[in-house]
Protein backbone atom coordinates (compact mmCIF):
# COMPACT_ATOMS: atom_id res chain seq x y z
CA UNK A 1 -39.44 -20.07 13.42
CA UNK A 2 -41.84 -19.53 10.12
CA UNK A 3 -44.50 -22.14 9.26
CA UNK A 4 -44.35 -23.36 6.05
CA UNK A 5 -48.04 -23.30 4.56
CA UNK A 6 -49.69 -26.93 3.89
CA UNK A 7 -49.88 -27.98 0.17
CA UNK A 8 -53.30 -27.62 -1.66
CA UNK A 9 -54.95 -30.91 -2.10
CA UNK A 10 -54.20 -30.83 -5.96
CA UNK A 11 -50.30 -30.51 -5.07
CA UNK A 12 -50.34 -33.51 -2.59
CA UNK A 13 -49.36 -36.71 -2.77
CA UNK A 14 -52.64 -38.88 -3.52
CA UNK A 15 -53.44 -41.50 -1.46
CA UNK A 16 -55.13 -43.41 -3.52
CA UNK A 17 -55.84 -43.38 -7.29
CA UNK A 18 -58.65 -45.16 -8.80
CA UNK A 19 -58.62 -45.95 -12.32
CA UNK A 20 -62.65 -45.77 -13.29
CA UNK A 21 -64.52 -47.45 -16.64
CA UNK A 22 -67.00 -48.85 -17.80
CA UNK A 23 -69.41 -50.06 -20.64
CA UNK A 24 -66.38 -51.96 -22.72
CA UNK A 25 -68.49 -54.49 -23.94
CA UNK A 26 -64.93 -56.00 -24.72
CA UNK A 27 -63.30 -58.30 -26.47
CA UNK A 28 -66.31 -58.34 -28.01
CA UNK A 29 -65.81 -57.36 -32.05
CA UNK A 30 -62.09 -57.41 -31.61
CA UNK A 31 -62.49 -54.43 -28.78
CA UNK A 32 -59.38 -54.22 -26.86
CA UNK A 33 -58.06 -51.52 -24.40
CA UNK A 34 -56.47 -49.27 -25.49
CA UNK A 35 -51.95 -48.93 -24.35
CA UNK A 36 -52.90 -45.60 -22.87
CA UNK A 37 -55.61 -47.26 -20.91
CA UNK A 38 -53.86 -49.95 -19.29
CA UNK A 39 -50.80 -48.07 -18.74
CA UNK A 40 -53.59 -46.12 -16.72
CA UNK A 41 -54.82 -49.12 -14.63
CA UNK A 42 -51.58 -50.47 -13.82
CA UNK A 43 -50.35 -47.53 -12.36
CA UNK A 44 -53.53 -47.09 -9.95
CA UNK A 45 -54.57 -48.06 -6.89
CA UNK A 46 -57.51 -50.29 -7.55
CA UNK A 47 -59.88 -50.42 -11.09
CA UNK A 48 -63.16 -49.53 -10.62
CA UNK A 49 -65.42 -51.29 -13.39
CA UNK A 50 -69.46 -49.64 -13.58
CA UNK A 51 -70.86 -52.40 -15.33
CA UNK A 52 -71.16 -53.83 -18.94
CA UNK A 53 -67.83 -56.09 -19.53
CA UNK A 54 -69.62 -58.64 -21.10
CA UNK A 55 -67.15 -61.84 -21.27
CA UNK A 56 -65.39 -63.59 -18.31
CA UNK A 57 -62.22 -62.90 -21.19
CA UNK A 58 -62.47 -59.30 -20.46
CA UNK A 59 -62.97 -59.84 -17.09
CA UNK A 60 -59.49 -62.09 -17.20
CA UNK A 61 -58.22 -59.43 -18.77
CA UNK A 62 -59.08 -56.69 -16.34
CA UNK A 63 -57.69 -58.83 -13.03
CA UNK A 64 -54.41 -59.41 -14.93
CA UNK A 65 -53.61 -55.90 -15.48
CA UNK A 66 -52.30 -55.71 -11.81
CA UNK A 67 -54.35 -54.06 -9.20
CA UNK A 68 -57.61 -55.07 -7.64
CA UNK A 69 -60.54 -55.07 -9.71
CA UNK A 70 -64.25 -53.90 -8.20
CA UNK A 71 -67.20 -54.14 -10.57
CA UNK A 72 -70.30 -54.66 -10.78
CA UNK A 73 -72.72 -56.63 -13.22
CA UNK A 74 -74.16 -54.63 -16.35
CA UNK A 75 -77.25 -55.45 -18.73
CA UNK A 76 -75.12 -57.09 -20.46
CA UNK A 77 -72.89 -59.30 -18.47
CA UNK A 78 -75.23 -62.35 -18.42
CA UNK A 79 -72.13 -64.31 -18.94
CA UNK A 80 -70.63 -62.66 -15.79
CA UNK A 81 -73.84 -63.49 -13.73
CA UNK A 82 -72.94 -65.22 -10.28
CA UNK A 83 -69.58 -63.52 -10.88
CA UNK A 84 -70.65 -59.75 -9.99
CA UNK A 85 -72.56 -58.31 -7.71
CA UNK A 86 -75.57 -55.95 -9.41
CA UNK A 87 -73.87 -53.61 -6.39
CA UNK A 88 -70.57 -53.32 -4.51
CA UNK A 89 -69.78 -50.63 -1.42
CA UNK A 90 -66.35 -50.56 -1.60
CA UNK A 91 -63.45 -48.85 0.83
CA UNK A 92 -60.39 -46.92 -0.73
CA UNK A 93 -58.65 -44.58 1.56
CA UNK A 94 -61.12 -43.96 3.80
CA UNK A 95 -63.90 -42.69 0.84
CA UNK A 96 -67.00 -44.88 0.09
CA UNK A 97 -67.94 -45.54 -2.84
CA UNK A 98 -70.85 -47.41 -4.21
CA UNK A 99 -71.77 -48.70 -7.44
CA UNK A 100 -74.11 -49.68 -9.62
CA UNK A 101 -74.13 -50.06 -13.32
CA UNK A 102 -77.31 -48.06 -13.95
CA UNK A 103 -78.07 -45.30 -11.97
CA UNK A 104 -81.66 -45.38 -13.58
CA UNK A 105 -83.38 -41.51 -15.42
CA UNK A 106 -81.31 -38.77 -14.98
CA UNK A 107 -83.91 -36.58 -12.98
CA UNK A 108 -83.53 -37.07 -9.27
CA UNK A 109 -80.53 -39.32 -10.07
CA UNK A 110 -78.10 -37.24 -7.55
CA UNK A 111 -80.97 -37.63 -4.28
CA UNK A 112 -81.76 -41.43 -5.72
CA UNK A 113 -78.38 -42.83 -5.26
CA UNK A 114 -77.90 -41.02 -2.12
CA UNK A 115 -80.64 -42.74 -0.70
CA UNK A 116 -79.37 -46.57 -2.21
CA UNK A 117 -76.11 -45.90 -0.89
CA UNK A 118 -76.59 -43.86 2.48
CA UNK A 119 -73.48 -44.55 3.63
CA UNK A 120 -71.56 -44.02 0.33
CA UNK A 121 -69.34 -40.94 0.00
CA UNK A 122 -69.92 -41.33 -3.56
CA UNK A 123 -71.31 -43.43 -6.66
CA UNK A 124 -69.75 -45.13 -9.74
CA UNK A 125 -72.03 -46.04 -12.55
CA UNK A 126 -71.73 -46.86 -15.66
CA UNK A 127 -74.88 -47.79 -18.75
CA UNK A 128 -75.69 -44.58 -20.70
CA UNK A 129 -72.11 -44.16 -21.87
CA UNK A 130 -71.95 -40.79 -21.64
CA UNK A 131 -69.76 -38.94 -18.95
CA UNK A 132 -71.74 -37.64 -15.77
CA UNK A 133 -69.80 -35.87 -12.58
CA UNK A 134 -72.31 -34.41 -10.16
CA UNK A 135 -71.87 -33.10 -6.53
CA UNK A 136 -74.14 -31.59 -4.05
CA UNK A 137 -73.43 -29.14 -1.77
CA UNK A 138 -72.67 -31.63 0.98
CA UNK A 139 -69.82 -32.96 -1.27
CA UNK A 140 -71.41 -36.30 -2.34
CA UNK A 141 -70.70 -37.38 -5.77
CA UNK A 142 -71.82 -39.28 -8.66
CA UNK A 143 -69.80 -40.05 -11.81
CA UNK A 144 -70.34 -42.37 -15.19
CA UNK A 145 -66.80 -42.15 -16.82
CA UNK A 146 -68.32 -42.86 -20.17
CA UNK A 147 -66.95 -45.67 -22.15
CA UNK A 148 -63.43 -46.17 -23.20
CA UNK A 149 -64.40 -48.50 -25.85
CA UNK A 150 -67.70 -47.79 -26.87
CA UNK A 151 -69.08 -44.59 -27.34
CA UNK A 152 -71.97 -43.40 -28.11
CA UNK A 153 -73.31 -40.94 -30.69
CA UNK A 154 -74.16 -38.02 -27.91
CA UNK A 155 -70.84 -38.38 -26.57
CA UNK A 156 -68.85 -38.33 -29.65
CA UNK A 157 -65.22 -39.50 -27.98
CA UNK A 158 -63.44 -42.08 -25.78
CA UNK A 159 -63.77 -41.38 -22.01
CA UNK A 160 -62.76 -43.37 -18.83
CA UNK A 161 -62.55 -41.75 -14.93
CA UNK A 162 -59.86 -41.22 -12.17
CA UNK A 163 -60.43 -40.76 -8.63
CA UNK A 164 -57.71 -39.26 -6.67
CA UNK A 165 -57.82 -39.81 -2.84
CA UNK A 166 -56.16 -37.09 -0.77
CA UNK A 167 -57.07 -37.09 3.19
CA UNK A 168 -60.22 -38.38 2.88
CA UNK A 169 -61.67 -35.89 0.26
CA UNK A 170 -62.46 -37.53 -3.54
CA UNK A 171 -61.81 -35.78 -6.46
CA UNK A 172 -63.27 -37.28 -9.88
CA UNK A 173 -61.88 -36.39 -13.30
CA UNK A 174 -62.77 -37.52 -16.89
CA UNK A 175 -59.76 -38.32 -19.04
CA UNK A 176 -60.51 -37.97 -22.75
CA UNK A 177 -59.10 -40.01 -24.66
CA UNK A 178 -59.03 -38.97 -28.21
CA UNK A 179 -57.06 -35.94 -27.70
């Protein structure tokens, strides 16, 4: 009898996936996620939010898009202060992930947020708007999807994250979404 190989993690069936964003500062100004975005969310596991919603509306908004919502408070969520923790550990599939909404200079950021979140697999944050995926060697991560809403003029498109769980291991991706 032949053994029939094991699928690469990329061909598996996730376990889990995580819809990641943050910095939508939204409804402020009209600001409204986008179809593609909450067609997004409501097919994942769990939201992930990094920080920076600014109105309990948005908030509202997030919860009733269908799965559960973990975020944090941002710099400028002082309506949303009692509501969200300034940082969350949180448990999907068996990966830890922490978050924070800013993950402070970029120099030493990787070693810094290892050390705030020892027993973290990885870390969400959110604040500069611009897209961030780093990993050392050991395989822990840290990732800022950007801002689906809000961009900034170094990052010159729309960005949000996805986490796909697959036995254990994390995988983060940035999903642009201009193109």
């Amino acid at each position: 009898m032949s053994e029939v190989p094991s699928p690469s993690v990329a061909e598996r069936t996730p376990d889990a996936r995580v819809a990641i964003i943050s910095d939508t500062h939204f409804p402020r100004r009209g600001i409204r996620l986008a179809d593609e975005i909450v067609a997004r969310m409501r097919d994942a596991t769990a939201i992930i939010h990094g920080g920076d919603i600014t109105s309990r509306e948005g908030l509202d908004e997030l919860r009733a898009i269908g799965p559960p919502v973990h975020a944090v408070l941002g710099n400028n969520d002082g309506e949303l202060a009692g509501l969200l923790p300034e940082e969350l550990t949180v448990t999907i599939a068996g990966v830890r992930i922490g978050m924070i909404h800013d993950a402070g200079a970029r120099a030493g950021r990787l070693n810094r947020m290892r050390r705030r979140f020892p027993e973290a697999d990885a870390v969400v944050f959110g604040h500069s708007h611009i897209p961030l995926h780093e990993q050392a060697d050991d395989g822990f991560q840290i990732f800022n999807p950007g801002s689906a809403t809000d961009h900034r003029g170094r990052w010159p498109v729309h960005t949000m994250g996805e986490l796909l769980v697959v036995g254990g291991e994390a995988r983060f991706g940035l999903i642009d979404l201009e193109s």
